[in-house]
Protein backbone atom coordinates (compact mmCIF):
# COMPACT_ATOMS: atom_id res chain seq x y z
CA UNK A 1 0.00 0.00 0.00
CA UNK A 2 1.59 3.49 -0.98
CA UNK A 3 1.67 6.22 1.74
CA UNK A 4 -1.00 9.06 1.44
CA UNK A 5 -0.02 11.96 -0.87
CA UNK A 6 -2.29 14.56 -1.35
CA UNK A 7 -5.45 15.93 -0.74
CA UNK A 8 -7.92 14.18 1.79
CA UNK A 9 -10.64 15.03 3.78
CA UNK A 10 -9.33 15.89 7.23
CA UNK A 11 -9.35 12.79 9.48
CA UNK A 12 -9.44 15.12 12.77
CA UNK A 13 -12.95 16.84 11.27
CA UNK A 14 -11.36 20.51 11.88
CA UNK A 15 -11.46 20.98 8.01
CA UNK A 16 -13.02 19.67 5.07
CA UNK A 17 -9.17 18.88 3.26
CA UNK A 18 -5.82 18.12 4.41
CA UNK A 19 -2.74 17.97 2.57
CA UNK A 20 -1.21 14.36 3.57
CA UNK A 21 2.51 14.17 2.59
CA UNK A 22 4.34 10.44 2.65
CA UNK A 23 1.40 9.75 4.57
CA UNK A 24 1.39 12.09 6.92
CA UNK A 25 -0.86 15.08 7.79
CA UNK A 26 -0.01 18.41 7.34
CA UNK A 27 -0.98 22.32 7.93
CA UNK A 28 -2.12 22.85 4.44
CA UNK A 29 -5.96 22.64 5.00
CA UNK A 30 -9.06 24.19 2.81
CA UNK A 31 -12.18 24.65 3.22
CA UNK A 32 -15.00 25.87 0.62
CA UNK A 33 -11.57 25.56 -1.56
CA UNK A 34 -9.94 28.37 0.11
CA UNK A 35 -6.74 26.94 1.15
CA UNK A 36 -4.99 27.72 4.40
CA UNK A 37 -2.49 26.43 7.35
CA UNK A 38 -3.76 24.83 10.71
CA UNK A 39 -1.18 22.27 12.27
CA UNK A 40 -2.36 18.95 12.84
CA UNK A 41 -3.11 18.03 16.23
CA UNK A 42 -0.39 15.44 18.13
CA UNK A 43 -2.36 12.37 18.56
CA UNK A 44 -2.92 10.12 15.41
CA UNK A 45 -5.77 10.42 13.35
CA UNK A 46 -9.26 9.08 14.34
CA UNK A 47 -9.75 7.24 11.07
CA UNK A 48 -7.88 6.36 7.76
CA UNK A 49 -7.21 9.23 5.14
CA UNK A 50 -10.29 9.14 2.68
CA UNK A 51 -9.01 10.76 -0.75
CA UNK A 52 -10.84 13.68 -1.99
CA UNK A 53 -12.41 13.08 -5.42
CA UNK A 54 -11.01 14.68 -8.36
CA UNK A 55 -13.17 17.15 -9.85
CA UNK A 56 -13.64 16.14 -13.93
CA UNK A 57 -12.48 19.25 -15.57
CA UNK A 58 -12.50 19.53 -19.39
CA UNK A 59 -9.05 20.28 -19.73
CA UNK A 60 -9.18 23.39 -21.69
CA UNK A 61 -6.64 25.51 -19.62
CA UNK A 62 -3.53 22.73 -20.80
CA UNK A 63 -2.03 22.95 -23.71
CA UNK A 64 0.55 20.13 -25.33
CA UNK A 65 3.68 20.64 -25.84
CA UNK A 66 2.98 19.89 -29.55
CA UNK A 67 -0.27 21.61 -30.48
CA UNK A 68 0.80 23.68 -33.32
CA UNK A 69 -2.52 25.13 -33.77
CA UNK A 70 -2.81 27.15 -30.26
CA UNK A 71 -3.11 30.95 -30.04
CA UNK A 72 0.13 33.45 -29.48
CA UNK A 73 0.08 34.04 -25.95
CA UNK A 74 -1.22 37.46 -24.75
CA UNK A 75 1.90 38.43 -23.87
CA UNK A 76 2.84 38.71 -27.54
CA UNK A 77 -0.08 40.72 -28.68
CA UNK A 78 1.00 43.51 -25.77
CA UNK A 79 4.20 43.54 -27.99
CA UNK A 80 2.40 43.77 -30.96
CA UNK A 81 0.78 46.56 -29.54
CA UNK A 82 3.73 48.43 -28.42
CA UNK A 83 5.26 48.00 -31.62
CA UNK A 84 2.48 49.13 -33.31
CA UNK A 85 2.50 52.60 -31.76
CA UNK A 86 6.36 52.72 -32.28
CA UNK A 87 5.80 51.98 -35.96
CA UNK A 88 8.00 48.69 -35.92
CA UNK A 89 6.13 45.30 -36.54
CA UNK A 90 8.06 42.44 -35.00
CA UNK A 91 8.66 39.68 -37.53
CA UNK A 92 6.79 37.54 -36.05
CA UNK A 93 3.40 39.33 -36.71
CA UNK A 94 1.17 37.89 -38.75
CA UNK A 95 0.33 40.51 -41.40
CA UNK A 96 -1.99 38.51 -43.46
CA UNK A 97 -4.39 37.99 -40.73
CA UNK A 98 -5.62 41.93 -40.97
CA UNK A 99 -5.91 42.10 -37.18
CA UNK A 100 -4.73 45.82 -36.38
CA UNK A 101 -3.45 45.39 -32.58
CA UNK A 102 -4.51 49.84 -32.44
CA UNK A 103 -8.32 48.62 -32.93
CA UNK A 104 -10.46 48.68 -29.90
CA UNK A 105 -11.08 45.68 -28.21
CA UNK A 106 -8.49 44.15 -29.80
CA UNK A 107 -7.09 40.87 -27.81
């Protein structure tokens, strides 16, 4: 059986969560998903760590190292931007597209 790692709900009942680290409790708690610190108290825990289900998410904040077809990063359009107003377009821009990084509400 591999020791606890992770997030479980809090054996002692002070929390809903507990961070449990090579099986042991720690002060990372959360509650309502606000996380927060509260040492664990000094006897052993009442009951066995229960793991905290993970929530099904659909993924769309990762991106792959690979995926060739994701969007320049914010970041670069601030650039674009700056450049813009200097009168310089960095090589990189993408001309064809017609996006003018000076119209309001641009990205």
């Amino acid at each position: 059986m591999t020791a606890a790692e992770g997030w479980y709900r809090d054996p002692y009942g002070a929390h809903e969560d507990r961070w449990f680290s090579d099986g042991h409790p720690t002060s990372l708690v959360r509650d309502a998903g606000a996380e927060s610190r509260d040492e664990p108290p000094d006897w052993e825990p009442p009951r066995p760590p229960e793991p905290v289900p993970e929530e099904a998410g659909d993924a769309s904040d990762t991106k792959r190292a690979d995926d060739v077809n994701r969007k320049a990063p914010a970041y670069d359009l601030r650039r674009a931007r700056l450049a813009a107003l200097s009168g310089s377009l960095p090589t990189w821009w993408p001309v064809e597209s017609g996006e003018d990084p000076l119209r309001p509400g641009f990205r």
